[in-house]
PDB file of N, CA and C in Angstrom:
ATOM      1  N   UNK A   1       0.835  -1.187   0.000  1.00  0.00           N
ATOM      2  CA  UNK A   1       0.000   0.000   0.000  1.00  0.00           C
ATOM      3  C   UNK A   1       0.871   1.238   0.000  1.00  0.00           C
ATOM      4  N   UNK A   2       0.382   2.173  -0.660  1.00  0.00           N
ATOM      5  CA  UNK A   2       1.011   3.624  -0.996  1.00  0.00           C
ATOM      6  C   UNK A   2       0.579   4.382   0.085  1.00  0.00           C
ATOM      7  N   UNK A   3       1.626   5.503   0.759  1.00  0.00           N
ATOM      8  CA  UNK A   3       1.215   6.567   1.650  1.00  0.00           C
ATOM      9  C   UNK A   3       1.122   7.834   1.306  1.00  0.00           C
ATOM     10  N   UNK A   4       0.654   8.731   1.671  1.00  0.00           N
ATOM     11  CA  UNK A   4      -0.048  10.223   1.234  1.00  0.00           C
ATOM     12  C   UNK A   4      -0.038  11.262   2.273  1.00  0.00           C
ATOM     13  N   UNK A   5       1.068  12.016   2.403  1.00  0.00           N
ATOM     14  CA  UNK A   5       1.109  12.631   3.172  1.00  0.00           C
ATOM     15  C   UNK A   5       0.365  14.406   3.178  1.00  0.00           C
ATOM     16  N   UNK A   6      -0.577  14.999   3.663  1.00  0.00           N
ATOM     17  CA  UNK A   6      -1.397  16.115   2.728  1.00  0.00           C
ATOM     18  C   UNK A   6      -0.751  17.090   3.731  1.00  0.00           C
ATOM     19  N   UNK A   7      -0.199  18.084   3.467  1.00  0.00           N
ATOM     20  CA  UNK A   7       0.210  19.262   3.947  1.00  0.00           C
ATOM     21  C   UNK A   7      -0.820  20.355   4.010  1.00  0.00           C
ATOM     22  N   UNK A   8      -0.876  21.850   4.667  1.00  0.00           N
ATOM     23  CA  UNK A   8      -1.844  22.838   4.715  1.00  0.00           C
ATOM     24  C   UNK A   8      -3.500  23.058   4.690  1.00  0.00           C
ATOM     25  N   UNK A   9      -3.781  21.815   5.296  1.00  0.00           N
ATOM     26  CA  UNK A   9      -5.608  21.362   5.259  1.00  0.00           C
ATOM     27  C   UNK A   9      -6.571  22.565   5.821  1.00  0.00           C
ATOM     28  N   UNK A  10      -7.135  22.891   4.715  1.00  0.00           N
ATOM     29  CA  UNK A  10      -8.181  24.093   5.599  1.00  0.00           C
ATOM     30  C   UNK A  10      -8.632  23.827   6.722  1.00  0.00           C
ATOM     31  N   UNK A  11      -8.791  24.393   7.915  1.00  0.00           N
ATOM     32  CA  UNK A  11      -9.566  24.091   9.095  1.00  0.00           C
ATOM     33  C   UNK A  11     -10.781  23.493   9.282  1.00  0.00           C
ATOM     34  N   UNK A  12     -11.697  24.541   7.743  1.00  0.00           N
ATOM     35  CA  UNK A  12     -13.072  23.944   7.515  1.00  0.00           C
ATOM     36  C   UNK A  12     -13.288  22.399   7.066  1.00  0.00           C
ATOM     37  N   UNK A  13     -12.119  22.104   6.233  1.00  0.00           N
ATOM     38  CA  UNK A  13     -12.209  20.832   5.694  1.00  0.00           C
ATOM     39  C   UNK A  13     -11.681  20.089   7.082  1.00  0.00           C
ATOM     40  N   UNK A  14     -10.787  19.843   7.342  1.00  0.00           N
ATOM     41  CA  UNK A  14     -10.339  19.221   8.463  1.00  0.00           C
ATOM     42  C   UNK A  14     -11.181  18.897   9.465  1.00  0.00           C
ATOM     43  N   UNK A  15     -12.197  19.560   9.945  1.00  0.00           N
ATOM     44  CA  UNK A  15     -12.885  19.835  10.437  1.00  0.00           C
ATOM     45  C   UNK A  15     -14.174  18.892  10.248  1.00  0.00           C
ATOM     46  N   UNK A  16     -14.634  19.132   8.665  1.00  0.00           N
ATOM     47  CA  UNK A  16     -15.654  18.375   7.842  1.00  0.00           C
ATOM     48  C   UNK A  16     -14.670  16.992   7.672  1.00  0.00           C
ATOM     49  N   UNK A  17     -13.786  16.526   8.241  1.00  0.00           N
ATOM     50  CA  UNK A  17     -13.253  15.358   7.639  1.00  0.00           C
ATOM     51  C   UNK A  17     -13.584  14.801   9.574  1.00  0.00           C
ATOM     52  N   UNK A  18     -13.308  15.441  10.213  1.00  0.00           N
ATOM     53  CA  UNK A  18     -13.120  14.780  11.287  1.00  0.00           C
ATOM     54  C   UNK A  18     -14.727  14.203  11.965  1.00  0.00           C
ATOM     55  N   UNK A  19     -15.774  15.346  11.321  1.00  0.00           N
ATOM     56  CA  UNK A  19     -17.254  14.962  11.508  1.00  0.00           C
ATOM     57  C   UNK A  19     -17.256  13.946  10.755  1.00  0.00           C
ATOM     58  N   UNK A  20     -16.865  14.030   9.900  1.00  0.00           N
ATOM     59  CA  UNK A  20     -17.536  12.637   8.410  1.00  0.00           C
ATOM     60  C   UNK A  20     -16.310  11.408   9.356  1.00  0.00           C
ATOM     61  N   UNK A  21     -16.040  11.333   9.973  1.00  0.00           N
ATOM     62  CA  UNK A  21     -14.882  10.327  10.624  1.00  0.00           C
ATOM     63  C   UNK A  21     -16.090   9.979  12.074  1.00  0.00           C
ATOM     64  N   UNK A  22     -16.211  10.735  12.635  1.00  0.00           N
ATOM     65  CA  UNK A  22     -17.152  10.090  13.856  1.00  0.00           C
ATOM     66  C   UNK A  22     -18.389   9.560  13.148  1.00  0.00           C
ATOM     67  N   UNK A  23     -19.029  10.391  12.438  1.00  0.00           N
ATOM     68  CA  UNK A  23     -20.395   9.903  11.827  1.00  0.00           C
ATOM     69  C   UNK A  23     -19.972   8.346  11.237  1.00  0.00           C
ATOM     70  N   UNK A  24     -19.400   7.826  10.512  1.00  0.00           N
ATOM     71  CA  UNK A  24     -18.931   7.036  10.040  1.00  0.00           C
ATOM     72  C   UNK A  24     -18.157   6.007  11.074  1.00  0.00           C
ATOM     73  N   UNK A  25     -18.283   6.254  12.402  1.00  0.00           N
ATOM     74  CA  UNK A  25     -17.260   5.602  13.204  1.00  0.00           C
ATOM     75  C   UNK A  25     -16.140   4.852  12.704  1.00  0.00           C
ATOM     76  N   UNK A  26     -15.124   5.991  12.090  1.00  0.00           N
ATOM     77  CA  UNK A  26     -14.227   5.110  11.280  1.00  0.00           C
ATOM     78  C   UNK A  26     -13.078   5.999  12.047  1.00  0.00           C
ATOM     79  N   UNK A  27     -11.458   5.204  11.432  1.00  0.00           N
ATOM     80  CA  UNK A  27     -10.683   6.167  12.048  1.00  0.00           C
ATOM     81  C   UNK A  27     -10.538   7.343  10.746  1.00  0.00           C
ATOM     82  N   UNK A  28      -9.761   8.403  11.004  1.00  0.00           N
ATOM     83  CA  UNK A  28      -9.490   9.526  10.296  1.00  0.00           C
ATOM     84  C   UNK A  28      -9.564   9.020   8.803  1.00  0.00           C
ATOM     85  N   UNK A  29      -7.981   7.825   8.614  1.00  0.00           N
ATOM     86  CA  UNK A  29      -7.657   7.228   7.528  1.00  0.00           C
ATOM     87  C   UNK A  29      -8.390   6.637   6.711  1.00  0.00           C
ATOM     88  N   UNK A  30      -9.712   5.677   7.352  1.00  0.00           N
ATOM     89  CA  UNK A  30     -10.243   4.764   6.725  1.00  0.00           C
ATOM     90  C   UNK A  30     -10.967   5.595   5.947  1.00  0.00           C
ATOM     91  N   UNK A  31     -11.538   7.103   6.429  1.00  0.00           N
ATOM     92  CA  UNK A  31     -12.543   7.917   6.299  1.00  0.00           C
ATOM     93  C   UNK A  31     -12.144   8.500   4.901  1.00  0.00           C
ATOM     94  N   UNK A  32     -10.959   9.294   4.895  1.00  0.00           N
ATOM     95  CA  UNK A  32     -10.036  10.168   3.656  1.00  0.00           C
ATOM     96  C   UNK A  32     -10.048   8.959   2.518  1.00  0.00           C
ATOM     97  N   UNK A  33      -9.772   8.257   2.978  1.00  0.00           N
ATOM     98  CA  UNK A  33     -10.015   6.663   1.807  1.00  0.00           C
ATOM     99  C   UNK A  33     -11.439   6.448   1.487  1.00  0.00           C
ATOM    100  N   UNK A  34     -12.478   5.997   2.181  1.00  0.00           N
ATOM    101  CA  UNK A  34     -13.797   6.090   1.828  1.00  0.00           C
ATOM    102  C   UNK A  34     -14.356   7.342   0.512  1.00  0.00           C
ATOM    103  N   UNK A  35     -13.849   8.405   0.948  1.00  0.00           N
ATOM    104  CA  UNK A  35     -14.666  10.043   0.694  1.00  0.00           C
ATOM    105  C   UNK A  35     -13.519   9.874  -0.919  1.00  0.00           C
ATOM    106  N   UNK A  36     -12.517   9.229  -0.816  1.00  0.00           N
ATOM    107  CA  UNK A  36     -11.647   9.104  -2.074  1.00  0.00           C
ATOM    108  C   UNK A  36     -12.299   8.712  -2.987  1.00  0.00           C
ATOM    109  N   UNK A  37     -12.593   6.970  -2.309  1.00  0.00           N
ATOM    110  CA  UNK A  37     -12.512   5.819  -3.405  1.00  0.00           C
ATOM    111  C   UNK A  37     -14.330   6.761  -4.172  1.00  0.00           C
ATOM    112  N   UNK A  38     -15.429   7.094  -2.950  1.00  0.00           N
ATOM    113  CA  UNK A  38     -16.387   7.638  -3.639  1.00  0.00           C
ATOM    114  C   UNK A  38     -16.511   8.742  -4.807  1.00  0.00           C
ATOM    115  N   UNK A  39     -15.251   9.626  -4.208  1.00  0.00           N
ATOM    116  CA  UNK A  39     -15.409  10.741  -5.421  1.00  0.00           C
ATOM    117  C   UNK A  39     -14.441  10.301  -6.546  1.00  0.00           C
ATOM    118  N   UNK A  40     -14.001   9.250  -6.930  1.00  0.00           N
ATOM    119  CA  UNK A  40     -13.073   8.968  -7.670  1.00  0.00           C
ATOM    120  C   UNK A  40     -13.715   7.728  -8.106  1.00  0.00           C
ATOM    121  N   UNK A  41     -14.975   7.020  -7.674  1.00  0.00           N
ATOM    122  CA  UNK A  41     -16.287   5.991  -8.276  1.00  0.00           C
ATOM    123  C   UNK A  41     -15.232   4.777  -8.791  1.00  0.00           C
ATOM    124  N   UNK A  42     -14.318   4.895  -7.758  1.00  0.00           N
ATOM    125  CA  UNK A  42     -13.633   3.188  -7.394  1.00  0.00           C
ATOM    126  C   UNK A  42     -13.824   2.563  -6.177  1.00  0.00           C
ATOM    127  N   UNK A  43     -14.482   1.353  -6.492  1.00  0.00           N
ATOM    128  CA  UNK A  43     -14.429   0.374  -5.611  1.00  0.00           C
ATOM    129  C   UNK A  43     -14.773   0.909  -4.459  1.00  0.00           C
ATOM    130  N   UNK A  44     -15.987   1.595  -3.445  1.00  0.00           N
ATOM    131  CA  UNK A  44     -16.725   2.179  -3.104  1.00  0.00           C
ATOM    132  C   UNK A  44     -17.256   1.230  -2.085  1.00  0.00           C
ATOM    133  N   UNK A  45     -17.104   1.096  -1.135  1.00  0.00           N
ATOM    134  CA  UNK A  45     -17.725  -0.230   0.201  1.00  0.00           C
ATOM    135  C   UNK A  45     -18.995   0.358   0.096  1.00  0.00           C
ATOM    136  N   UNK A  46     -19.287   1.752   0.635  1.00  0.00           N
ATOM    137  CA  UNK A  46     -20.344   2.339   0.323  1.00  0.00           C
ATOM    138  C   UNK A  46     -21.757   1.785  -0.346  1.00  0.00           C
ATOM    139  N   UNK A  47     -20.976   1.776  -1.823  1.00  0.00           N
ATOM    140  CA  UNK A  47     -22.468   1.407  -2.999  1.00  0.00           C
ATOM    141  C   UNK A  47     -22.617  -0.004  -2.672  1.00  0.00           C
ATOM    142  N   UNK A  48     -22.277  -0.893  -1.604  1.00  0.00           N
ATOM    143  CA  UNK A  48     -22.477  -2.236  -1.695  1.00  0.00           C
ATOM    144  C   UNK A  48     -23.461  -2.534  -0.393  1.00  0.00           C
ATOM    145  N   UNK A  49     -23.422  -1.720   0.310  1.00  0.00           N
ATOM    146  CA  UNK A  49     -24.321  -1.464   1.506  1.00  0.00           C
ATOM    147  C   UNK A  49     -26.023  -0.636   1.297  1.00  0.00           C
ATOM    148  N   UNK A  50     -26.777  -0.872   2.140  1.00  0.00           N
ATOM    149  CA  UNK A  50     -27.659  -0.015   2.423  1.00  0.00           C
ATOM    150  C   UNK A  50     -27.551   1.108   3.206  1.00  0.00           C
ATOM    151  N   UNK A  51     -26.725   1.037   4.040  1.00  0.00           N
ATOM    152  CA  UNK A  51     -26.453   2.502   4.998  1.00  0.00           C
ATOM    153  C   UNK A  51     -27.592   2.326   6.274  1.00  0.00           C
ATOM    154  N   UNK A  52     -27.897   1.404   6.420  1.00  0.00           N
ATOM    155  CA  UNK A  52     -28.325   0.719   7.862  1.00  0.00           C
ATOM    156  C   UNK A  52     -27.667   0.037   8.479  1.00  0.00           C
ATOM    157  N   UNK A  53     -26.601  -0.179   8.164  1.00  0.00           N
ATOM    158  CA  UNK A  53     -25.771  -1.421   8.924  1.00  0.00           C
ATOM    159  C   UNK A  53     -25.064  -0.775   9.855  1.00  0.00           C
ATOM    160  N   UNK A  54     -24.759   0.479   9.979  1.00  0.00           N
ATOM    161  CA  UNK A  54     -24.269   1.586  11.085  1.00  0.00           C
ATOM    162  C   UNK A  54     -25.015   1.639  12.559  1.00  0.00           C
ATOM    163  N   UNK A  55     -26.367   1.572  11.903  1.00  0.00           N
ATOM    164  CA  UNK A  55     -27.313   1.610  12.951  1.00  0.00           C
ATOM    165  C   UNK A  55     -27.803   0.703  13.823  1.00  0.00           C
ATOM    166  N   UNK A  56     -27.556  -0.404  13.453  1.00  0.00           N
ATOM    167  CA  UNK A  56     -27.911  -1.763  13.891  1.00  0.00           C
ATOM    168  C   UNK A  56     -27.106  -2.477  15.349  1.00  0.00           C
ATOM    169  N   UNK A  57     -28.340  -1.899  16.212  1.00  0.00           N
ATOM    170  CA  UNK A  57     -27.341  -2.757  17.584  1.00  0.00           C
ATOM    171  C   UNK A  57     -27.001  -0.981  18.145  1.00  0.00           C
ATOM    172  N   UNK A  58     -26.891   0.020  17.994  1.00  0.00           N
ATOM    173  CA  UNK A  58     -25.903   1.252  18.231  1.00  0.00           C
ATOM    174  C   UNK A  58     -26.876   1.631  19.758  1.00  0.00           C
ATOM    175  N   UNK A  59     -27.705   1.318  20.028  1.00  0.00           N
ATOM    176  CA  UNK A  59     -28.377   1.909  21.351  1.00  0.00           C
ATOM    177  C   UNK A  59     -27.807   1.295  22.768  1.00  0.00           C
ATOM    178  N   UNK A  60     -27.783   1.968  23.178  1.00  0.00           N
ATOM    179  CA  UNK A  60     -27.297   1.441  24.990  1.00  0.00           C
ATOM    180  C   UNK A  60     -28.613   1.116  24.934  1.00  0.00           C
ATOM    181  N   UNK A  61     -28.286   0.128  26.530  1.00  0.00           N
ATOM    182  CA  UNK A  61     -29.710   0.299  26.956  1.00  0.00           C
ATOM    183  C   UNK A  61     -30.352   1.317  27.809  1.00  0.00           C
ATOM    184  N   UNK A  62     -29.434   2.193  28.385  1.00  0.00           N
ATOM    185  CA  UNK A  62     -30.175   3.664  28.685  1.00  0.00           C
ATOM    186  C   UNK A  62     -30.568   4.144  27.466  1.00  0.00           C
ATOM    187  N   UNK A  63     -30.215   4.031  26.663  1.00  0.00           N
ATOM    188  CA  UNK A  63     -31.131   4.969  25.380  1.00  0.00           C
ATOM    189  C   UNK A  63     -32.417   4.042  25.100  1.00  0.00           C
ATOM    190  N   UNK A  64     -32.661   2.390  24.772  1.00  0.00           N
ATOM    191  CA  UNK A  64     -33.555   1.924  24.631  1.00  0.00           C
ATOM    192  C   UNK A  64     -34.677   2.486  25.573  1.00  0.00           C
ATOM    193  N   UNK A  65     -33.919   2.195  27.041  1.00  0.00           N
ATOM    194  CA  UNK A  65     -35.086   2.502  27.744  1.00  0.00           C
ATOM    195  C   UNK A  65     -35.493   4.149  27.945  1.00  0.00           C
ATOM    196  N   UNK A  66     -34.878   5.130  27.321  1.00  0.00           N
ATOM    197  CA  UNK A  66     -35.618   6.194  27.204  1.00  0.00           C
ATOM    198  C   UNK A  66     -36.539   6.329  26.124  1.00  0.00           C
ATOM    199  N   UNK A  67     -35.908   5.506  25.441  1.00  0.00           N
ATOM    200  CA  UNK A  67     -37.254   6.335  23.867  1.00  0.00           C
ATOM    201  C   UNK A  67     -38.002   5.125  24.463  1.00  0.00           C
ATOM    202  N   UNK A  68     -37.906   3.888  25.067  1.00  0.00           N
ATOM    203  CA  UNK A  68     -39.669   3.208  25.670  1.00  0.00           C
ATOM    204  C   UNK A  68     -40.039   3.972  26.313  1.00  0.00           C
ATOM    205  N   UNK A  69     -39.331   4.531  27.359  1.00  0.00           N
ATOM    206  CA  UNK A  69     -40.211   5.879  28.185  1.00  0.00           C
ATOM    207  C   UNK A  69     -40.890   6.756  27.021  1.00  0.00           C
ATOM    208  N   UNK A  70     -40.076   7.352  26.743  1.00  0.00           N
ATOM    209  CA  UNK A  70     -40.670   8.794  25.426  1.00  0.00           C
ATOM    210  C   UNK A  70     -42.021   7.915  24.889  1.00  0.00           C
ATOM    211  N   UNK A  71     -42.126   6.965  24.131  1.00  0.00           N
ATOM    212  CA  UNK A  71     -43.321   6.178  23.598  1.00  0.00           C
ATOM    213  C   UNK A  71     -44.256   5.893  24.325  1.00  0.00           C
ATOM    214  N   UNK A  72     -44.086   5.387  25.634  1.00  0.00           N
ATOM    215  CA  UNK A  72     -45.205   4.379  26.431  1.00  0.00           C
ATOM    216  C   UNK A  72     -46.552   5.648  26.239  1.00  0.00           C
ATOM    217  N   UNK A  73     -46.668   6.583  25.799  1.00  0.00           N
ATOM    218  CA  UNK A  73     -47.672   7.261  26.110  1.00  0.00           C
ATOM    219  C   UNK A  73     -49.064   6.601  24.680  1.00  0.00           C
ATOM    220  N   UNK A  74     -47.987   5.950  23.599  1.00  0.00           N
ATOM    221  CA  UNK A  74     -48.433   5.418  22.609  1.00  0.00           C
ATOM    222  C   UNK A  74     -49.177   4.572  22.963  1.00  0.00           C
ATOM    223  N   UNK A  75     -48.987   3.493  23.762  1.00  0.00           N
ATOM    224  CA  UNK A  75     -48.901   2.527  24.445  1.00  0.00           C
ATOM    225  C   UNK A  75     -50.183   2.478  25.056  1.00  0.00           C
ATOM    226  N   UNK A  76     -50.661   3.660  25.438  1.00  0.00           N
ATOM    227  CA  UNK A  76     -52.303   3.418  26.448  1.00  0.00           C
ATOM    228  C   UNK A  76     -53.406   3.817  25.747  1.00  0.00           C
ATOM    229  N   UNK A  77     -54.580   3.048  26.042  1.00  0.00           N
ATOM    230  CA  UNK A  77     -55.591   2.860  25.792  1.00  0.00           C
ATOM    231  C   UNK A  77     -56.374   3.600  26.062  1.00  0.00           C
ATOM    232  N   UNK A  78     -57.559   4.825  25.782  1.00  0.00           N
ATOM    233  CA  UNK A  78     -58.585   5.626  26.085  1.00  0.00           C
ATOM    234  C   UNK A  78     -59.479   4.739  26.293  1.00  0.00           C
ATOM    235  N   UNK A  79     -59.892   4.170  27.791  1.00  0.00           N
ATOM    236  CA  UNK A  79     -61.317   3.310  27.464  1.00  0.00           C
ATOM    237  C   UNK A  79     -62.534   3.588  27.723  1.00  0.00           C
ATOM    238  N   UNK A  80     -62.765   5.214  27.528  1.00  0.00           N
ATOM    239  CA  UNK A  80     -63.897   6.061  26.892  1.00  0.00           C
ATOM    240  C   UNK A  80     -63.929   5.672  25.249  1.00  0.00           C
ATOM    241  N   UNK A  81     -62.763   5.468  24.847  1.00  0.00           N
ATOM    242  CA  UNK A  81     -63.091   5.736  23.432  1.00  0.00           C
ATOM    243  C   UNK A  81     -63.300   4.810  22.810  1.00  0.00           C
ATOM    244  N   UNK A  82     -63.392   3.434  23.518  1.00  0.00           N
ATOM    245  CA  UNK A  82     -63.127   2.048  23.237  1.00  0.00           C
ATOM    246  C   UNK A  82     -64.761   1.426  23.347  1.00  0.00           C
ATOM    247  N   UNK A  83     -65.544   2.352  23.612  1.00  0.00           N
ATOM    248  CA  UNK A  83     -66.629   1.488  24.628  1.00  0.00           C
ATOM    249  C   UNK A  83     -67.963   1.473  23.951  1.00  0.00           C
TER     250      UNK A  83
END
């Protein structure tokens, strides 16, 4: 494998590279490679996915059990309105 060393990176980009790096839970590298191979429409992990597979499994269970809290209101029955 070839190395690439980039000198003078705008802040803004750097910046937009390091968001597109957490969003992506990838490291820095894998990320600058990803955002490559896409704008350069080689070999792209990307186009082989749905873009759900990030999401899958990602909740604690303090977060599960808040959005069941946030919902349970879904959850109940009016049984005036039932009757």
């Amino acid at each position: 494998m070839e190395s690439l060393t980039i000198h003078n990176i705008p802040l803004e980009l750097a910046q937009a590279l390091q968001r597109e790096s957490m969003r992506l839970h990838a490291s820095l590298d894998d990320t600058v490679i990803e955002l490559l191979r896409r704008a350069l429409k080689i070999g792209s992990s990307e186009e082989k996915r749905n873009g759900l597979a990030r999401l899958a499994g990602t909740w604690t269970t303090e977060e599960h059990d808040q959005f069941e809290a946030a919902i349970a209101v879904t959850e109940q029955l009016d049984e005036d309105l039932w009757r």
